[in-house]
C-alpha atoms as a PDB file:
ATOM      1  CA  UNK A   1     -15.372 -97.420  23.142  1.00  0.00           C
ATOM      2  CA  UNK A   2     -12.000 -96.235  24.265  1.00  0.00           C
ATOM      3  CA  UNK A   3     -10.927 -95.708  20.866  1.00  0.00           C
ATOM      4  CA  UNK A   4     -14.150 -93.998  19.547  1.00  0.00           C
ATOM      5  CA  UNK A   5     -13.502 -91.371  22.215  1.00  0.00           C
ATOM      6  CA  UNK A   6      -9.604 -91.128  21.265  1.00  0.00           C
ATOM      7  CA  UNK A   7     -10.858 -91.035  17.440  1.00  0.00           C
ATOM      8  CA  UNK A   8     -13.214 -88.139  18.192  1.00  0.00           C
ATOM      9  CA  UNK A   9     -10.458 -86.285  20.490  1.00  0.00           C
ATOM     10  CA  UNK A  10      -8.206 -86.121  18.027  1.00  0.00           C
ATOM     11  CA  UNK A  11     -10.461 -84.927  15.655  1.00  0.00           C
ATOM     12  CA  UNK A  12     -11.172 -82.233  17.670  1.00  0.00           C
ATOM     13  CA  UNK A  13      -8.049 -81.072  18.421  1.00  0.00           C
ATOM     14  CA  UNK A  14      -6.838 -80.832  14.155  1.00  0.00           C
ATOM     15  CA  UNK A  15     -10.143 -78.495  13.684  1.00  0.00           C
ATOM     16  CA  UNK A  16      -8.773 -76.047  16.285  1.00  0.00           C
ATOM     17  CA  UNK A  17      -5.453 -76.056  14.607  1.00  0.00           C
ATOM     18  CA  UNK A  18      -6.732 -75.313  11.140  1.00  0.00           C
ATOM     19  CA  UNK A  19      -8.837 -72.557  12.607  1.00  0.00           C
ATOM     20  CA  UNK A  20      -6.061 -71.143  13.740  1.00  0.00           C
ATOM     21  CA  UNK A  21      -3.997 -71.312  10.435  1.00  0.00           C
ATOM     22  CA  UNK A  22      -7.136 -69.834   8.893  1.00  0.00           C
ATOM     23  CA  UNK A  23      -6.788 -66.664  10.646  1.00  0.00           C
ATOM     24  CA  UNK A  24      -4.568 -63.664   9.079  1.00  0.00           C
ATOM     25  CA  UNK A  25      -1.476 -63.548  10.430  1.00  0.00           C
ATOM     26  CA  UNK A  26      -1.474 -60.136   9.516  1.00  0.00           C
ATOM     27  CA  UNK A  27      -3.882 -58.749  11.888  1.00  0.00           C
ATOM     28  CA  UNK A  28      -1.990 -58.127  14.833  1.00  0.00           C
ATOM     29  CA  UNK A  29       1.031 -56.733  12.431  1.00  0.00           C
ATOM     30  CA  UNK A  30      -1.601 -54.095  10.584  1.00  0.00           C
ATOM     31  CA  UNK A  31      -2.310 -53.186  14.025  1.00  0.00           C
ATOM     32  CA  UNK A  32       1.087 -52.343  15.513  1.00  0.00           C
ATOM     33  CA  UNK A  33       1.604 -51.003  12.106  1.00  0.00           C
ATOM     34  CA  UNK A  34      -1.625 -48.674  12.185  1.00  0.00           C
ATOM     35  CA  UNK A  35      -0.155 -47.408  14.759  1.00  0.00           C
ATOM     36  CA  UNK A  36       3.215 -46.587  13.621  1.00  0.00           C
ATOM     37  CA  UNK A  37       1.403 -44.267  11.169  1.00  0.00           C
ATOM     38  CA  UNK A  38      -0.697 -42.844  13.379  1.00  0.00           C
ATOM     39  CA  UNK A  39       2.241 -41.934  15.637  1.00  0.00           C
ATOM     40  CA  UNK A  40       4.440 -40.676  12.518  1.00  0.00           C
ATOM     41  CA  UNK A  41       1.873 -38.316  11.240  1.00  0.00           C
ATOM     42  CA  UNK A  42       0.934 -36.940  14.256  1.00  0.00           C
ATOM     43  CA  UNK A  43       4.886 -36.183  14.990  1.00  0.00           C
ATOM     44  CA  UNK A  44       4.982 -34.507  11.464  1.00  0.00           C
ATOM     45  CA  UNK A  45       2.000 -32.320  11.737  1.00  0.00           C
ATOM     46  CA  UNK A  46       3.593 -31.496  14.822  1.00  0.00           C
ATOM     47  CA  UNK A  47       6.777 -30.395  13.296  1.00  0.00           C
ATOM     48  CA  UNK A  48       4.940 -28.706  10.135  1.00  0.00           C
ATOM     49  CA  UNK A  49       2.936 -26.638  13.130  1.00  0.00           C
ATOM     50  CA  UNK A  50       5.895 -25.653  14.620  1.00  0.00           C
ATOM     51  CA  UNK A  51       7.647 -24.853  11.457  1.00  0.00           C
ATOM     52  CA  UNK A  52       4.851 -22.534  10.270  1.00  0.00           C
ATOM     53  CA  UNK A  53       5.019 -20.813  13.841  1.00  0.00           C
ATOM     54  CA  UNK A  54       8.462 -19.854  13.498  1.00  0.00           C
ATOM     55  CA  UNK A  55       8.175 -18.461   9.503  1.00  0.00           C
ATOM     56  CA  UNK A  56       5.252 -16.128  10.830  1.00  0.00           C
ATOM     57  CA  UNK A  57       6.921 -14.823  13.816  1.00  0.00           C
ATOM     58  CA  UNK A  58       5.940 -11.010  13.853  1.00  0.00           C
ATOM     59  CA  UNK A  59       9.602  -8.976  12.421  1.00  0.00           C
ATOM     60  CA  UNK A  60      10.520  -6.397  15.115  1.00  0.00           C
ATOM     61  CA  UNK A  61      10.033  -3.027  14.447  1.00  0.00           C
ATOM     62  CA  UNK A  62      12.744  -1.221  12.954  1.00  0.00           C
ATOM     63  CA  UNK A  63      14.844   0.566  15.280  1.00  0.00           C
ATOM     64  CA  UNK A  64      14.491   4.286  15.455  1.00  0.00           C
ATOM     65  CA  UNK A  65      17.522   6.403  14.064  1.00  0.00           C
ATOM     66  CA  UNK A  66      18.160   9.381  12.080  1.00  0.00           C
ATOM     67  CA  UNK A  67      19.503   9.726   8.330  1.00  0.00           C
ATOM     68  CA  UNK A  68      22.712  10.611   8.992  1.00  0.00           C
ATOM     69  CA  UNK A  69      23.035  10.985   5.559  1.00  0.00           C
ATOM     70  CA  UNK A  70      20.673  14.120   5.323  1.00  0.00           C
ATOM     71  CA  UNK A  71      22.099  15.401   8.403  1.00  0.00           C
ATOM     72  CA  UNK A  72      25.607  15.230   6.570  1.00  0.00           C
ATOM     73  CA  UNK A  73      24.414  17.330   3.789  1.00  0.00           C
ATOM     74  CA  UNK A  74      24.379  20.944   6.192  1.00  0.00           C
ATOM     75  CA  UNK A  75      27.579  22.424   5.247  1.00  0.00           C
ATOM     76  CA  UNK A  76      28.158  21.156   1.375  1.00  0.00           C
ATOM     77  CA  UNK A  77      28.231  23.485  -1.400  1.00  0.00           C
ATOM     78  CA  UNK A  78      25.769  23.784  -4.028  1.00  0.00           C
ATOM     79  CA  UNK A  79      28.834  22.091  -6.568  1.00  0.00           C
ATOM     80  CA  UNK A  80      29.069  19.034  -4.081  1.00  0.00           C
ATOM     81  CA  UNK A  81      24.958  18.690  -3.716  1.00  0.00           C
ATOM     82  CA  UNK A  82      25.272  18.131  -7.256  1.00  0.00           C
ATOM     83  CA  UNK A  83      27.924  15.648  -6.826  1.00  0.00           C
ATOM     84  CA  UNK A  84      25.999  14.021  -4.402  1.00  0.00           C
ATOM     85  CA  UNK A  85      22.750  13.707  -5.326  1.00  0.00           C
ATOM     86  CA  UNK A  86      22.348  14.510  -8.914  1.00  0.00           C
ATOM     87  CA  UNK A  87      21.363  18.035 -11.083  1.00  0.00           C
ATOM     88  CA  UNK A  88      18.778  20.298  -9.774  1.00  0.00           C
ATOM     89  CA  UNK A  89      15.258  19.426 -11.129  1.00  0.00           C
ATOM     90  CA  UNK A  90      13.443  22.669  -9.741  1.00  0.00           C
ATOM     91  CA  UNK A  91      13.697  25.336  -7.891  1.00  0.00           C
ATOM     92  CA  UNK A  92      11.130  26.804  -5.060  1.00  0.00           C
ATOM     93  CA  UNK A  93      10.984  30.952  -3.709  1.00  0.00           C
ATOM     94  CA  UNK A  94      11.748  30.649   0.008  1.00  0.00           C
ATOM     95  CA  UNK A  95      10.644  34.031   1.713  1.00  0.00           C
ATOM     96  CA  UNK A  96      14.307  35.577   1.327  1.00  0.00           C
ATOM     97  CA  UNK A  97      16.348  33.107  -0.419  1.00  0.00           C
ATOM     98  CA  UNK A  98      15.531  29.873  -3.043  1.00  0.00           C
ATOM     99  CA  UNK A  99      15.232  26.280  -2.075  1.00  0.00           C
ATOM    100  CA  UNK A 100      16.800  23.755  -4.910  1.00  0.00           C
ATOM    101  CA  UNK A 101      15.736  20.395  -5.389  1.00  0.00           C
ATOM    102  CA  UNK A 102      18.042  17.890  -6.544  1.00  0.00           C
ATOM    103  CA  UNK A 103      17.628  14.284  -8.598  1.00  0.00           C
ATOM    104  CA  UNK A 104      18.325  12.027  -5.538  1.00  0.00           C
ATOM    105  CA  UNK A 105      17.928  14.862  -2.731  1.00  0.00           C
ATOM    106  CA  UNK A 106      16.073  14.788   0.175  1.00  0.00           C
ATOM    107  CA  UNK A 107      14.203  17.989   0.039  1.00  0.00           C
ATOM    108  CA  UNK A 108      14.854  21.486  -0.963  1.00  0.00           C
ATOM    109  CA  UNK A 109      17.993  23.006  -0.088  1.00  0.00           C
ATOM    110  CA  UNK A 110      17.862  26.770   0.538  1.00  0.00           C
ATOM    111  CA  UNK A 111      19.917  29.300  -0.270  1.00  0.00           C
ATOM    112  CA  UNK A 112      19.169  33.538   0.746  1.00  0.00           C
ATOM    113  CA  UNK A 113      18.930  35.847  -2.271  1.00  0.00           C
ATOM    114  CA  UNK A 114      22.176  37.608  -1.155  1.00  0.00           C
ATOM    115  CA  UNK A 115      24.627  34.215  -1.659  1.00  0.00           C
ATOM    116  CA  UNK A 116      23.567  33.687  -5.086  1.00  0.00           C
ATOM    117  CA  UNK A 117      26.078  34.108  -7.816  1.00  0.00           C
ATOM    118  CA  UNK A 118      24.093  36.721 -10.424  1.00  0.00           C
ATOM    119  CA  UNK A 119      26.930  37.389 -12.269  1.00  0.00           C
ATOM    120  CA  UNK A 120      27.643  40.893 -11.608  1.00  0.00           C
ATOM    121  CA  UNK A 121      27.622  42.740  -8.683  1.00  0.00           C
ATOM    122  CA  UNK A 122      24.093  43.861  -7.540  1.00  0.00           C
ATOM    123  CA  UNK A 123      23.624  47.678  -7.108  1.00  0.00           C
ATOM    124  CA  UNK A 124      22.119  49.238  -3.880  1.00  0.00           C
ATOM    125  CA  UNK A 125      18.453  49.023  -3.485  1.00  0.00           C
ATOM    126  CA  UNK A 126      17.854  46.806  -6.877  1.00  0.00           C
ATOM    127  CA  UNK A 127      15.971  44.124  -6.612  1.00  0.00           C
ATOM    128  CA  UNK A 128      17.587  40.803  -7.402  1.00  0.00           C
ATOM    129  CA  UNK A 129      17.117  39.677 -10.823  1.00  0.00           C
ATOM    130  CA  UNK A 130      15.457  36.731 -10.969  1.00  0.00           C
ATOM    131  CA  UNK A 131      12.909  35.183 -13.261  1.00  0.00           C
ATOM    132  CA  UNK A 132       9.518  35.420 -12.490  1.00  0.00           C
ATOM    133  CA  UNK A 133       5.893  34.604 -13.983  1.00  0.00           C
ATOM    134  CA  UNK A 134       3.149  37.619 -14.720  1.00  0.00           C
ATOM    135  CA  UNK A 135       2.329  36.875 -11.112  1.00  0.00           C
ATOM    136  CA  UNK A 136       5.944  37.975 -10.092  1.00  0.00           C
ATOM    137  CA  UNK A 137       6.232  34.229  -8.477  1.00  0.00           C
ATOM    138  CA  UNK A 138       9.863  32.959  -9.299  1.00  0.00           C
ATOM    139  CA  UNK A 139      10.482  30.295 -12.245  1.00  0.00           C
ATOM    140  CA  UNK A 140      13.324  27.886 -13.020  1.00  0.00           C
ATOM    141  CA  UNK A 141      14.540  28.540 -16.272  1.00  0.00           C
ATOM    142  CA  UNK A 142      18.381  28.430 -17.585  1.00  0.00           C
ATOM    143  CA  UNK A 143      18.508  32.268 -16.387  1.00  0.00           C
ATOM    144  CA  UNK A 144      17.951  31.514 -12.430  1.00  0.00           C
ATOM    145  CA  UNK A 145      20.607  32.404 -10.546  1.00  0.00           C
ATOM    146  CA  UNK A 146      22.384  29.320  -8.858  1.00  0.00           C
ATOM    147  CA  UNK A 147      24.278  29.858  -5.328  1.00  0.00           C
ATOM    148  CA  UNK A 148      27.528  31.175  -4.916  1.00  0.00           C
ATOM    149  CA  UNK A 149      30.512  28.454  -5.236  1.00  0.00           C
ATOM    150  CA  UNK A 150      32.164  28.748  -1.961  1.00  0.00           C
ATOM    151  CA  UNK A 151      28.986  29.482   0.320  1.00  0.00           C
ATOM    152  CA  UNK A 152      27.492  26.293   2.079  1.00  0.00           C
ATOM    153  CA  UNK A 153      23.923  25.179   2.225  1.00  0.00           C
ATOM    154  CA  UNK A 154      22.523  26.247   5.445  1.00  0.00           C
ATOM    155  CA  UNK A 155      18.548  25.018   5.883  1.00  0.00           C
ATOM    156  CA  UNK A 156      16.971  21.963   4.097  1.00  0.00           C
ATOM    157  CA  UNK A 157      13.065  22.721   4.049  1.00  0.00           C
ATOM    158  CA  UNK A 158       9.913  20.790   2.708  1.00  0.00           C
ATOM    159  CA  UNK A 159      11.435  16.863   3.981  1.00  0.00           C
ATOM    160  CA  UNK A 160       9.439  14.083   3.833  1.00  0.00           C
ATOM    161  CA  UNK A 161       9.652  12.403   7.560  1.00  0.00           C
ATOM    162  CA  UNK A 162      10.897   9.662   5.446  1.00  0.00           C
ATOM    163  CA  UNK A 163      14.029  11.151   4.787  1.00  0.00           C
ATOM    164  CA  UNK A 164      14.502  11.971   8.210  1.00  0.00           C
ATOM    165  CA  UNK A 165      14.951   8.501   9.328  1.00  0.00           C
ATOM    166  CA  UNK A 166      17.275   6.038   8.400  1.00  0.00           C
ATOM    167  CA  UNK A 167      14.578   3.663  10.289  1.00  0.00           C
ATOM    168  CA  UNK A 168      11.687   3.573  11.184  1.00  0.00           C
ATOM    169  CA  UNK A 169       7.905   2.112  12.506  1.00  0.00           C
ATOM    170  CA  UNK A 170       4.961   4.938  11.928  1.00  0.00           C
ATOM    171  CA  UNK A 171       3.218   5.957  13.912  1.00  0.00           C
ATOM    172  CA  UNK A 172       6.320   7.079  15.926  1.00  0.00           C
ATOM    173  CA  UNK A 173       5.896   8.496  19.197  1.00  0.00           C
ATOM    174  CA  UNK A 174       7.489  11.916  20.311  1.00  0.00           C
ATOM    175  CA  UNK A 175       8.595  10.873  23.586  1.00  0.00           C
ATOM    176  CA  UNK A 176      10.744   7.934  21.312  1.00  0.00           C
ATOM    177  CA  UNK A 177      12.480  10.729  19.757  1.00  0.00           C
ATOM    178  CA  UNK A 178      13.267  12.524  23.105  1.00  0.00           C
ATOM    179  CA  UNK A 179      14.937   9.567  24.282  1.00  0.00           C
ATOM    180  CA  UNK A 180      17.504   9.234  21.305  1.00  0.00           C
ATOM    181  CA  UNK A 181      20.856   9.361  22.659  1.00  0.00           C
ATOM    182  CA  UNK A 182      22.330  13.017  21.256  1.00  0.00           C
ATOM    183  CA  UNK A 183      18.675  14.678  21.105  1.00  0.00           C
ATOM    184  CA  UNK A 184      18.321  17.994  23.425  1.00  0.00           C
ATOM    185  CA  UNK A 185      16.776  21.228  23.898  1.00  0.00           C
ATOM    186  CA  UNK A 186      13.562  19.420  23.031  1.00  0.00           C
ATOM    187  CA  UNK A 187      10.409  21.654  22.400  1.00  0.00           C
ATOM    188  CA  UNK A 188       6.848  21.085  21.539  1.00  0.00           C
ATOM    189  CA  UNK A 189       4.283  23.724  20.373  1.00  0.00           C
ATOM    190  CA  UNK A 190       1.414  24.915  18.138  1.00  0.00           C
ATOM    191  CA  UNK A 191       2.551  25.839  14.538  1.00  0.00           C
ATOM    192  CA  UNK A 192       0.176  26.907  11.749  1.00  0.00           C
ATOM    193  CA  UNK A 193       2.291  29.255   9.985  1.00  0.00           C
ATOM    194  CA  UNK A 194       5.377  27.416   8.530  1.00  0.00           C
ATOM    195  CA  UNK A 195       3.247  24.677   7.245  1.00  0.00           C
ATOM    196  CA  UNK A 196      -0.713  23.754   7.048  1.00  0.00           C
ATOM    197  CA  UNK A 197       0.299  20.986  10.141  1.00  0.00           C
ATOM    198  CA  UNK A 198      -1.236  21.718  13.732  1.00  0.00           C
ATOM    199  CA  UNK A 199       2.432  21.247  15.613  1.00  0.00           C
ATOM    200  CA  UNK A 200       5.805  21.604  15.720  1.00  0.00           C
ATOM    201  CA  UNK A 201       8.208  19.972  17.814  1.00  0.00           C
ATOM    202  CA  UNK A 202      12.088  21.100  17.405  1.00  0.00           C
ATOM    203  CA  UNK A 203      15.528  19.995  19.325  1.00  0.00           C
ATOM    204  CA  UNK A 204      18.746  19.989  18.145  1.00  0.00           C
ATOM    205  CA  UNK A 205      21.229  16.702  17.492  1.00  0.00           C
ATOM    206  CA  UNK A 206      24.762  16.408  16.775  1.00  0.00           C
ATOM    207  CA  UNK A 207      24.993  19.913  15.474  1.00  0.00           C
ATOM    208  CA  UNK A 208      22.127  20.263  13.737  1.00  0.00           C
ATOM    209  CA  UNK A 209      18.305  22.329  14.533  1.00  0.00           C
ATOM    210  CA  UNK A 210      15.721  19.682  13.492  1.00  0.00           C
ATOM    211  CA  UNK A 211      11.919  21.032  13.763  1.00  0.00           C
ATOM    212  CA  UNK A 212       9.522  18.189  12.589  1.00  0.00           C
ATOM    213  CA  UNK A 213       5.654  19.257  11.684  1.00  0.00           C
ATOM    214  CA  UNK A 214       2.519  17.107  12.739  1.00  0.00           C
ATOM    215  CA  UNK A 215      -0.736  16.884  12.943  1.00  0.00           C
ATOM    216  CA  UNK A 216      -1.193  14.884  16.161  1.00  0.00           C
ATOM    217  CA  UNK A 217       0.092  16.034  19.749  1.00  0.00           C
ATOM    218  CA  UNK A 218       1.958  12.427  21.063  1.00  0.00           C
ATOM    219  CA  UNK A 219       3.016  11.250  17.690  1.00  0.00           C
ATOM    220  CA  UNK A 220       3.455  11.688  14.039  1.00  0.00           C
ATOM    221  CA  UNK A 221       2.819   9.937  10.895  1.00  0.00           C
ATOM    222  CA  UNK A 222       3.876   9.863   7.523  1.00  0.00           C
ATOM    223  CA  UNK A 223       2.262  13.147   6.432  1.00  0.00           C
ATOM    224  CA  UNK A 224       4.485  14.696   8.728  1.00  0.00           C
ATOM    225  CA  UNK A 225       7.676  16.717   7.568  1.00  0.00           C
ATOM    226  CA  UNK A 226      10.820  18.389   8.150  1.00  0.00           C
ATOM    227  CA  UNK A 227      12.934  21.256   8.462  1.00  0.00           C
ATOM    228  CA  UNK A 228      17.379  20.889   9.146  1.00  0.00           C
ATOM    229  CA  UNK A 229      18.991  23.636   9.674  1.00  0.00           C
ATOM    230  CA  UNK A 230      23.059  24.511  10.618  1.00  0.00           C
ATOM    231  CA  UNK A 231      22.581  24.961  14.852  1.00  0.00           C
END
C-alpha cells in the first residue's frame, strides 16, 4: 500500500514538471520586450514632436530700418547715378524739372528744367527745348536734354515703400517709424494733391526730408510710396 501511494506521488510530481517545460519560455521575455518597444516609440514620437516644433517656430519679423542705400543717392550726379545703378530707361515731366529713371534705381530722380545741360545757352523768356508729343507732354527720345554734369540730384519722387526700407514687416505702423532712432520733426496730415493717397506723413532723418503717402491713418502698406529730398 505504502508503495502504491509512493508510485502514484511520484507520478504526480513528473506531470507538473513537464507542464512546466511545456510552457514558452518566451512569454515573460515578449513581455518585458513589448514593452521596451512600447517605451522606445513613445520616446521617439516624442522627439519627432519636438523636432517638428522647433522647424515651425514662427521667424521674427524683420527689423524695421531704412535703405541707406537710397538715402545715399541725394547728392550724386546724374554721371555717378549711372554708375550706380545702370542707364536711364525713361524719363517722367515733373512740374518744373524731369525725373529719370534708371536700370537698377529706386525711383525717379528729378532734376529742374534750369540744371539741364541743352547745349547752348537758353535765351530769356524761351521756353526750354524739350521734346514733346502733339499733346505738348514731354518724351524720351535721344534729343532730351540730360542734367548738367556737376549739379547733384536733389529729390527722388514716385518710390515704392519697398525701396524705402532695407527691412521690413507690412503693415508697418507709423508710430514704429517715429520711434527710429535719428527720425524728427515728425508730421502727419491729409494729402490728395501730390499723389491719389489719402495721407502724408513727413520727418526728416540723417539729413534727408522723407514724406511717405498712405492710404490708412495708423499705418501703411505696400501701395504706399515715397518722396527723398536734400533737407
Amino acid at each position: 500500500m505504502k508503495t502504491k501511494l509512493i508510485s502514484l506521488l511520484l507520478s504526480c510530481m513528473v506531470f507538473v514538471s513537464l507542464a512546466a517545460c511545456t510552457e514558452d519560455p518566451g512569454a515573460a521575455s515578449d513581455e518585458t520586450t513589448g514593452e521596451t518597444t512600447a517605451a522606445q516609440t513613445t520616446e521617439e514620437i516624442t522627439t519627432l514632436d519636438d523636432t517638428t516644433a522647433e522647424e515651425t517656430t514662427d521667424v521674427p519679423s524683420a527689423v524695421l530700418a531704412f535703405n541707406e542705400d537710397l538715402l545715399s543717392d541725394i547728392g550724386l550726379t546724374y554721371s555717378e547715378l549711372v554708375e550706380k545703378h545702370g542707364e536711364k530707361v525713361n524719363v517722367t515731366g515733373r512740374g518744373g524739372g524731369l525725373g529719370y529713371y534708371f536700370e537698377n534705381g529706386y525711383g525717379a530722380y528729378i532734376w529742374g528744367f534750369e540744371q539741364l545741360d541743352y547745349g547752348r545757352e537758353i535765351e530769356s523768356g524761351e521756353a526750354f527745348p524739350l521734346p514733346r508729343d502733339a499733346s505738348g507732354n514731354i518724351i524720351d527720345d535721344e534729343n532730351i536734354a540730360l542734367p548738367k554734369t556737376d549739379v547733384e540730384c536733389y529729390d527722388i519722387i514716385s518710390i515704392p515703400i519697398e525701396n524705402l526700407f532695407a527691412s521690413a514687416t507690412y503693415p508697418i505702423n507709423l508710430s514704429d517709424i517715429q520711434k527710429l532712432d535719428g527720425v524728427i520733426n515728425y508730421q502727419t496730415g491729409e494729402d490728395g494733391f501730390v499723389t491719389s493717397l489719402k495721407y502724408y506723413s513727413t520727418f526728416i532723418y540723417e539729413g534727408a526730408k522723407i514724406f511717405i503717402y498712405h492710404n490708412d491713418l495708423n499705418q501703411i502698406d505696400t501701395e504706399a510710396q515715397a518722396t527723398v529730398q536734400a533737407s
